[in-house]
Every structure is written in structure tokens, then in C-alpha cells.
Protein backbone atom coordinates (compact mmCIF):
# COMPACT_ATOMS: atom_id res chain seq x y z
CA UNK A 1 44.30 100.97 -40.86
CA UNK A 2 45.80 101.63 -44.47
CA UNK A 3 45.68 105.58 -43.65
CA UNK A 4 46.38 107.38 -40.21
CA UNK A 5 43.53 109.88 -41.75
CA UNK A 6 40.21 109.29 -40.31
CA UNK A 7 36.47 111.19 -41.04
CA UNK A 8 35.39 112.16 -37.67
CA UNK A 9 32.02 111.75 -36.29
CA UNK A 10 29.57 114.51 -37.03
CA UNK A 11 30.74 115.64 -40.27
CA UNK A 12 30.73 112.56 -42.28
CA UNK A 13 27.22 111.41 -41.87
CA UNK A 14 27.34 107.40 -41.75
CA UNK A 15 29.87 107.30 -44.13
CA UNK A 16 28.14 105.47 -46.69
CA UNK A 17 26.41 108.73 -48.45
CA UNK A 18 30.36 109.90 -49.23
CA UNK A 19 30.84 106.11 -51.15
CA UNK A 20 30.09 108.29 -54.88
CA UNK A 21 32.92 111.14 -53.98
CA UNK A 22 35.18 109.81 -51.58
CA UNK A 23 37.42 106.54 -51.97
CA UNK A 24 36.43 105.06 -48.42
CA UNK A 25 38.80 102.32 -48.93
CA UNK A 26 41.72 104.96 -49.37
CA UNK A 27 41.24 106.41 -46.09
CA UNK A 28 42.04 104.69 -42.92
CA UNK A 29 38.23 104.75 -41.66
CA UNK A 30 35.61 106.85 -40.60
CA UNK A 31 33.54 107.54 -37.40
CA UNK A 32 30.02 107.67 -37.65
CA UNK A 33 27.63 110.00 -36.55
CA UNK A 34 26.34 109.66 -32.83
CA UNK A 35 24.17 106.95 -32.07
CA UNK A 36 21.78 106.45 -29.54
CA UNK A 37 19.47 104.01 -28.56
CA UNK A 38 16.42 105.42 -30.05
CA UNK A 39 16.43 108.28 -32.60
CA UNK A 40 17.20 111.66 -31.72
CA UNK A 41 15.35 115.12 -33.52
CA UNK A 42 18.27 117.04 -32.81
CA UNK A 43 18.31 121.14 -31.45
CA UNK A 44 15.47 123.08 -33.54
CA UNK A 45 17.13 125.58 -36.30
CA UNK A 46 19.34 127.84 -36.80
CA UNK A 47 22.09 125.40 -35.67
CA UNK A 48 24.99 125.94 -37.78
CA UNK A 49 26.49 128.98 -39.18
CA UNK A 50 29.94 130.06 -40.50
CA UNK A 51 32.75 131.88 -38.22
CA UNK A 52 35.29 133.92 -40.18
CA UNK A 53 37.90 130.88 -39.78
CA UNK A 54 35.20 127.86 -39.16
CA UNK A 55 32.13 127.11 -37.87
CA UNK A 56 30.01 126.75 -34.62
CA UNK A 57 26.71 123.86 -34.95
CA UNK A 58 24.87 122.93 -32.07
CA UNK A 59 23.19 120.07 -34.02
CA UNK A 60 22.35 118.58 -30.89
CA UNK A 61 23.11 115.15 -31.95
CA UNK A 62 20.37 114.36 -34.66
CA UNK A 63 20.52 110.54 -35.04
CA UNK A 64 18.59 107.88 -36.74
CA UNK A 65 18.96 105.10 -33.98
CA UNK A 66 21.35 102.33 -33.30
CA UNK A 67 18.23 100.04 -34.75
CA UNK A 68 17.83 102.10 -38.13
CA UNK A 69 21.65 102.16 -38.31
CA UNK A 70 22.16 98.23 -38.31
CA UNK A 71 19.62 97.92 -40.65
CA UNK A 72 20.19 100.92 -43.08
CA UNK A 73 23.85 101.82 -42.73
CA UNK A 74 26.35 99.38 -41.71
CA UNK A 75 25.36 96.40 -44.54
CA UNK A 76 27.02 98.46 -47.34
CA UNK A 77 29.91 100.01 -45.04
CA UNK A 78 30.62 96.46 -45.53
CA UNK A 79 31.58 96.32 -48.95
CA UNK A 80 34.82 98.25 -47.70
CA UNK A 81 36.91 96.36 -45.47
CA UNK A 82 39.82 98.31 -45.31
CA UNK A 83 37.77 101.64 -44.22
CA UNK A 84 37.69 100.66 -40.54
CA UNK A 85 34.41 102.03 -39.46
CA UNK A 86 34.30 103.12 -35.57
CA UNK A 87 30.60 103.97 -34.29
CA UNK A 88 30.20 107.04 -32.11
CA UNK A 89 27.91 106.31 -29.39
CA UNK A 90 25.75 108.95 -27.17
CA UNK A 91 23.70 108.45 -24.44
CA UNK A 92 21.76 110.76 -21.76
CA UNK A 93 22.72 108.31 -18.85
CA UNK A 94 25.12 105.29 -18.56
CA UNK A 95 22.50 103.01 -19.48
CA UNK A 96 22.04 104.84 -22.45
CA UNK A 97 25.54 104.37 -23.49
CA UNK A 98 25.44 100.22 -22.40
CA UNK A 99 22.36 99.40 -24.40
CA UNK A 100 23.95 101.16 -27.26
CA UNK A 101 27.27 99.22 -26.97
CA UNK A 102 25.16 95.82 -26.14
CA UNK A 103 23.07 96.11 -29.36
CA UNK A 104 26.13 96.68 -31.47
CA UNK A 105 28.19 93.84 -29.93
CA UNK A 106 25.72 91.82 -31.11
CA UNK A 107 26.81 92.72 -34.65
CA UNK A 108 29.88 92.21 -37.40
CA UNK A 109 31.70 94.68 -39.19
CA UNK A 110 32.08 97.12 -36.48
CA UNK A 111 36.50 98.36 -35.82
CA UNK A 112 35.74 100.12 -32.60
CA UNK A 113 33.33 102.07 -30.33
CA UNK A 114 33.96 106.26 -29.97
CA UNK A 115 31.97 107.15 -26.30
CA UNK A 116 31.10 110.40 -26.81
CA UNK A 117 31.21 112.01 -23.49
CA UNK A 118 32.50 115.29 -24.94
CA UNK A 119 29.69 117.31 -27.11
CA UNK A 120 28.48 120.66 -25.48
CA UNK A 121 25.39 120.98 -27.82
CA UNK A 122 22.86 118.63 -25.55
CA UNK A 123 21.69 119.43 -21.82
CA UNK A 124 21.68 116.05 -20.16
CA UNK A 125 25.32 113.51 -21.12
CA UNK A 126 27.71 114.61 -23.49
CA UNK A 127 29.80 116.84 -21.83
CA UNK A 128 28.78 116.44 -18.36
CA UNK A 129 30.46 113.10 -18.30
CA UNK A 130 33.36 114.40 -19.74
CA UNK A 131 34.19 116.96 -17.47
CA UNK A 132 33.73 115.27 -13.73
CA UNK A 133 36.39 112.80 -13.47
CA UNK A 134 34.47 110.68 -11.47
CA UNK A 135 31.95 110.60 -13.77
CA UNK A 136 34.33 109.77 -16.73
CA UNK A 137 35.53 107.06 -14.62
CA UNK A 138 32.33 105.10 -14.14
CA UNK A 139 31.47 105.68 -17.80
CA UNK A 140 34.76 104.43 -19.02
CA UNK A 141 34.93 101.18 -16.91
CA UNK A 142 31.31 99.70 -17.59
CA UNK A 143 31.68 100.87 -20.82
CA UNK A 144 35.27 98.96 -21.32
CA UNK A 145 33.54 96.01 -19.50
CA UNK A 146 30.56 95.52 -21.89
CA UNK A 147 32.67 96.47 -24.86
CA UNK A 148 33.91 93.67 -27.01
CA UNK A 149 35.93 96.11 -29.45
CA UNK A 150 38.12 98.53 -28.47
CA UNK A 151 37.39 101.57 -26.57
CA UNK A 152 38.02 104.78 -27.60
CA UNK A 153 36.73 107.72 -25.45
CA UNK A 154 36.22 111.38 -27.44
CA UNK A 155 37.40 114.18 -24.62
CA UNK A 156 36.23 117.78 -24.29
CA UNK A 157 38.38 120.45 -24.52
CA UNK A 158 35.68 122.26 -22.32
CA UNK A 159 38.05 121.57 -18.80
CA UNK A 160 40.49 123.01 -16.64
CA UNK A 161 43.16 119.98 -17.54
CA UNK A 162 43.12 117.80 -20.37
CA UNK A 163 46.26 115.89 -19.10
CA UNK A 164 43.69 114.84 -16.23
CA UNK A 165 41.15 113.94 -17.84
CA UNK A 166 43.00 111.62 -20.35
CA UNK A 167 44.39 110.16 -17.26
CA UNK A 168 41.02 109.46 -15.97
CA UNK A 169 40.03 107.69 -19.17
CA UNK A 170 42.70 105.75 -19.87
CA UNK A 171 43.35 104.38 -15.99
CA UNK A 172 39.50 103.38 -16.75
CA UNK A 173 40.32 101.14 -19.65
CA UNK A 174 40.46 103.04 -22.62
CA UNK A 175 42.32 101.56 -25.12
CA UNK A 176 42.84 104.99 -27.20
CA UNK A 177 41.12 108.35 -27.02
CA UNK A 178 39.98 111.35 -29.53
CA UNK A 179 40.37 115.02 -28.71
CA UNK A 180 39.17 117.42 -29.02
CA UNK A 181 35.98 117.97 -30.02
CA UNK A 182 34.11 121.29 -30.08
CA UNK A 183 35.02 124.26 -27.84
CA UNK A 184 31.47 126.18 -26.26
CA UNK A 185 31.05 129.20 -28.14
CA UNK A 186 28.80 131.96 -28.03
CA UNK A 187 27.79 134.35 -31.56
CA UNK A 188 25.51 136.80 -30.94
CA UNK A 189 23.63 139.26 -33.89
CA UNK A 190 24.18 143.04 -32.60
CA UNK A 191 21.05 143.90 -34.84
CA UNK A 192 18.55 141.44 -33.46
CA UNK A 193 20.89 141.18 -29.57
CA UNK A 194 20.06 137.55 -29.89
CA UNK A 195 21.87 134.70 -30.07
CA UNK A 196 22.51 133.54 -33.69
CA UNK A 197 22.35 130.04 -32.61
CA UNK A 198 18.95 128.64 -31.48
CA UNK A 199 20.79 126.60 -28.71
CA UNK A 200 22.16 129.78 -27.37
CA UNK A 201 25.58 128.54 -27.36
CA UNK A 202 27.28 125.86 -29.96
CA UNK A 203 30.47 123.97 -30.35
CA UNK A 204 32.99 125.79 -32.42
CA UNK A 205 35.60 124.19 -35.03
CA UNK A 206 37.23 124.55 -37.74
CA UNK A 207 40.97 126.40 -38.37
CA UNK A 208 40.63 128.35 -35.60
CA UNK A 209 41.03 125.62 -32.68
CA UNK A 210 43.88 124.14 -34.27
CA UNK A 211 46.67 125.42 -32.32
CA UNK A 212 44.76 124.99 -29.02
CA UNK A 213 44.02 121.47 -30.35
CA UNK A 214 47.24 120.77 -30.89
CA UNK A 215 48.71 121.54 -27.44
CA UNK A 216 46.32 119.69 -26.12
CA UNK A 217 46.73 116.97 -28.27
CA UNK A 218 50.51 117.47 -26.66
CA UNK A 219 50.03 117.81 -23.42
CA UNK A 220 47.26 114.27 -23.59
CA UNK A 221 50.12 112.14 -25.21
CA UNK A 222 52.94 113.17 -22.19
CA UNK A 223 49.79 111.95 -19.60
CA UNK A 224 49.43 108.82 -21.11
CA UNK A 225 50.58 106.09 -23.13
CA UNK A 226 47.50 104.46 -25.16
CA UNK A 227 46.75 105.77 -28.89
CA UNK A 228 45.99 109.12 -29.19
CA UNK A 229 43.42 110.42 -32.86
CA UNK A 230 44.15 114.08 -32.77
CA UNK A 231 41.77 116.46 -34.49
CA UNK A 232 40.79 120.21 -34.90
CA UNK A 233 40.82 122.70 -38.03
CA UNK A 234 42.74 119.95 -39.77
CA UNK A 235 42.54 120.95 -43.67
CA UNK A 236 45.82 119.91 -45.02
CA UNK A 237 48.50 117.53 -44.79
CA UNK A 238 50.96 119.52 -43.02
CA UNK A 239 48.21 120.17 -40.40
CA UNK A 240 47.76 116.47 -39.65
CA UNK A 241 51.55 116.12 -39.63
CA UNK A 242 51.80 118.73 -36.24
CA UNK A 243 49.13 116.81 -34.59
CA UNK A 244 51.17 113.89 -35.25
CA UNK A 245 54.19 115.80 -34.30
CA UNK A 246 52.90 116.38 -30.60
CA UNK A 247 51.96 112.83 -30.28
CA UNK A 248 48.74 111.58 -32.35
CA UNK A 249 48.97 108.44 -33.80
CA UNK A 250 46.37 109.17 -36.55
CA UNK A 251 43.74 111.89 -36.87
CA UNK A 252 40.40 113.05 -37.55
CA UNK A 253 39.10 115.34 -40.27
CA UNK A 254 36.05 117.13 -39.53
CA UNK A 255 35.08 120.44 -40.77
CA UNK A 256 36.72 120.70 -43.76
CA UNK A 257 34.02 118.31 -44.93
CA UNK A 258 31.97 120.64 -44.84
CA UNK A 259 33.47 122.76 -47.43
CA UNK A 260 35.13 119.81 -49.39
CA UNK A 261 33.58 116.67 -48.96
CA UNK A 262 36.94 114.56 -50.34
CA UNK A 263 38.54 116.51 -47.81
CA UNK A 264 39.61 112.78 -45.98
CA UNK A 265 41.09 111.63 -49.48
CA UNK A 266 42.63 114.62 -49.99
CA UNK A 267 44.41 114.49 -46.92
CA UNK A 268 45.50 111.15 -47.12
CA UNK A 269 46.61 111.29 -50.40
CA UNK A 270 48.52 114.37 -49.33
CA UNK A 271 50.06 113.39 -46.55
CA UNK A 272 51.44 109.79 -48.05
CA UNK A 273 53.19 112.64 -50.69
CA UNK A 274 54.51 114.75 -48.05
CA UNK A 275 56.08 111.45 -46.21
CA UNK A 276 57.99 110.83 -49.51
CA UNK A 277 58.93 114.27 -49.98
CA UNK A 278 60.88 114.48 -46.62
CA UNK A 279 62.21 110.75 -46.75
CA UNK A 280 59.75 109.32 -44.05
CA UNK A 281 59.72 105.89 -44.77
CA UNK A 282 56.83 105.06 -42.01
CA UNK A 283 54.03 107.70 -40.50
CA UNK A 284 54.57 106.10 -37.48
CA UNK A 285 58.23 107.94 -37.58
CA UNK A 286 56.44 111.32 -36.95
CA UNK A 287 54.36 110.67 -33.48
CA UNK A 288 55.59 112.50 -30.68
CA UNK A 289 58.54 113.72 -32.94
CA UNK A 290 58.10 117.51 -32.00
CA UNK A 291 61.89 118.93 -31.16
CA UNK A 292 62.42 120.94 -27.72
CA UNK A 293 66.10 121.23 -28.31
């Protein structure tokens, strides 16, 4: 990858509606939204509203398709080779998840697979894999065998011990993982005494997670030794540079999308002029550099 910045998955659409605002070829890639094998409506509205230092969405995984997305999305992603694009791919059952991975094998252009076994927003998948190990482990390995990119696998933060579950994943044959994604939230309207969220509950992001992220972004990387993309409430370059700190090899921007859609640039761009403002000659220099002593 030319950057260690990448758009995560949710909050980047299929990258190819940011081509007239964001230089996709100056950021190291992007991850698409989450796929499925057919298309997906999505949780009905309100899903999204603003927290005083982020957000919460329980989108509920509104997708177009792996079918639509071959034929619609990927053929211009294309025309930028050096934006590695990484598909995010959902499903309500292992089978779900194969045919997804099978269909896109079939295909060029494609850096890697995301397996989302990690968002709270859905009732069946998602985040049920990614909290029973066992579970995780037979996703992971039929996954890894059917793959014919590499594997990353997006963790919850929604568990008792992140350490274990990265363990799980990567013993299965990941060749990198993602975390976190959203924490399960609750916001609730003392007006109306209902939920302000449709869904009930929603994932929440944004600034607020960071320093949770981070440690467990931390505590992942001493559990294992394969890549780690750390992301939550990253919004600046020195934020990406403490994820990196406690042991990311690159990261993922997500919510500050929202409120700045060259938020990826930006960050890049930032963080290649922080590296030659402190005489860091690689970025590779700053993973798992965080100082006990």
C-alpha cells in the first residue's frame, strides 16, 4: 500500500462515489461497504444520530449485492491501482459468507477480503460469530480455505477478551485482522422514553472509543503476530500514530467521514508530514513503538 491510512467499511460507501473529493490513489486503500450475497434493505429509520463526541448507526448493513457490486462498482475502482480495495463481506450463516467469497474469487482487481463477523446492528451473523470462539473458528478456517486473497477478519470489541479472540482468528488462518468496530450502545429520548434508535440499540463510534480502541488495539498485537489495521475515533494524524504506537500496522478511518469526507487524504497527507517532522524515515518505525520504561 502507498499509505498505512485506509477508509473503513461502512463509512466510505464503495469508494468510487469519493473519486470527485478524495485522491483514492493517495490513500493506501479503502474497504467497501458490506456485501452480501443478495441485497440487503438495511434496519428501517431513524438509524443514525449524533453523540456529543460521535455517533451511534444501526444501519443494519444496507447493501446492494455482491452481483450489483461486480457489475456497478468495482470496474472503475479499477482505474486506481494503487488504492488497494479490500471488500467487506457479511453473511447470516457460513454459507452466506462462502458464496460471497466464491463469487468474488471469481473476479480481478480485488487486494483482500474483510469477514465481518463483528457488527452489532443485525440479529442473525455479525456479531454472533464474533463473539463464540468456536464459532469464529469455523468461520475463519472455511473462510481462509475458499479464500484466494488474503484474509482479514474485522473483531468486535463487544467481548470479555479481545486478546482471545484475536487468538482464535489468527490460529484459524487469518492473515491480518481489523478492530474494532462499533461498541453496542443504547440512547434513549427522556421526552418520548423511547429509544432514539429504531433498532433499539446501535453501534457507537467516533472520538469517544478511541482510547478503549487503542488498548485493545494493544493488547490484540501482544496476542498475536499477523498484521494488525487499528481503528476508532481516528480524526487526525497524531491519532493514527498511537494506534500505530500500540502495534497497528496501518489503520482505518471511519467516522470522521462523516463530517469530512477527505478525511482519509487528510490523514494521510498529515501523517507523511508528521513522520518528517519527528525524523521517521519509515511508518513502519512506529508499530508497536509505545515506551513502558
Amino acid at each position: 500500500m502507498t499509505s498505512p491510512i485506509v477508509a473503513a467499511s461502512g463509512t466510505f460507501g464503495y469508494g468510487i462515489e469519493f473519486e470527485d473529493i478524495v485522491a483514492l490513489d493517495r490513500v493506501g486503500g479503502l474497504v467497501t461497504k458490506g456485501l452480501s450475497r443478495e441485497p440487503m434493505a438495511g434496519n428501517q429509520a431513524p438509524r443514525i444520530i449524533q453523540t456529543a463526541s460521535g455517533m451511534m448507526n444501526a444501519i443494519g448493513l444496507q447493501n446492494i449485492g455482491v452481483e450489483a457490486f461486480l457489475e456497478k462498482k468495482l470496474p472503475p475502482l479499477r482505474r486506481y491501482p494503487n488504492c488497494a480495495i479490500f471488500v467487506n463481506i457479511y453473511g447470516y450463516s457460513v454459507a452466506d459468507y462462502i458464496s460471497v467469497i466464491d463469487r468474488l474469487n471469481q473476479v480481478d482487481g480485488i487486494a483482500g477480503y474483510e469477514l465481518n463477523v463483528s457488527c452489532p446492528n443485525v440479529n442473525e451473523g455479525g456479531m454472533v460469530f464474533g463473539s463464540d470462539p468456536r464459532l469464529l473458528d469455523d468461520l475463519v478456517t472455511r473462510a481462509k480455505n475458499k479464500a484466494n486473497r488474503p484474509l482479514i477478519v474485522k473483531l468486535s470489541p463487544n467481548v470479555t477478551s479481545i486478546a482471545e479472540m484475536a487468538r482464535c482468528a489468527a490460529n484459524a488462518g487469518a492473515d491480518a485482522l481489523s478492530l474494532v468496530n462499533t461498541f453496542l450502545a443504547l440512547a434513549i429520548d427522556p421526552i418520548t422514553r423511547r429509544p432514539r434508535i429504531a433498532n433499539v440499540t446501535a453501534g457507537l463510534s467516533g472520538p469517544a472509543i478511541k482510547p478503549i480502541a487503542v488498548r485493545m488495539v494493544y493488547e490484540a498485537s501482544k496476542a498475536v503476530s499477523i498484521p494488525i489495521l487499528g481503528m476508532g475515533g481516528i480524526n487526525t494524524p497524531e491519532d493514527a500514530v498511537e494506534f500505530l504506537l500500540a502495534g497497528a500496522t496501518a489503520v482505518q478511518v471511519g467516522t470522521a467521514s462523516y463530517a469530512d469526507p477527505r478525511a482519509v487524504e487528510r490523514i494521510a497527507k498529515g501523517l507523511e508530514h508528521w513522520c518528517r517532522s519527528h525524523y521517521v524515515k519509515a511508518v513502519s518505525e512506529l508499530t508497536g513503538g509505545l515506551l513502558l520504561d
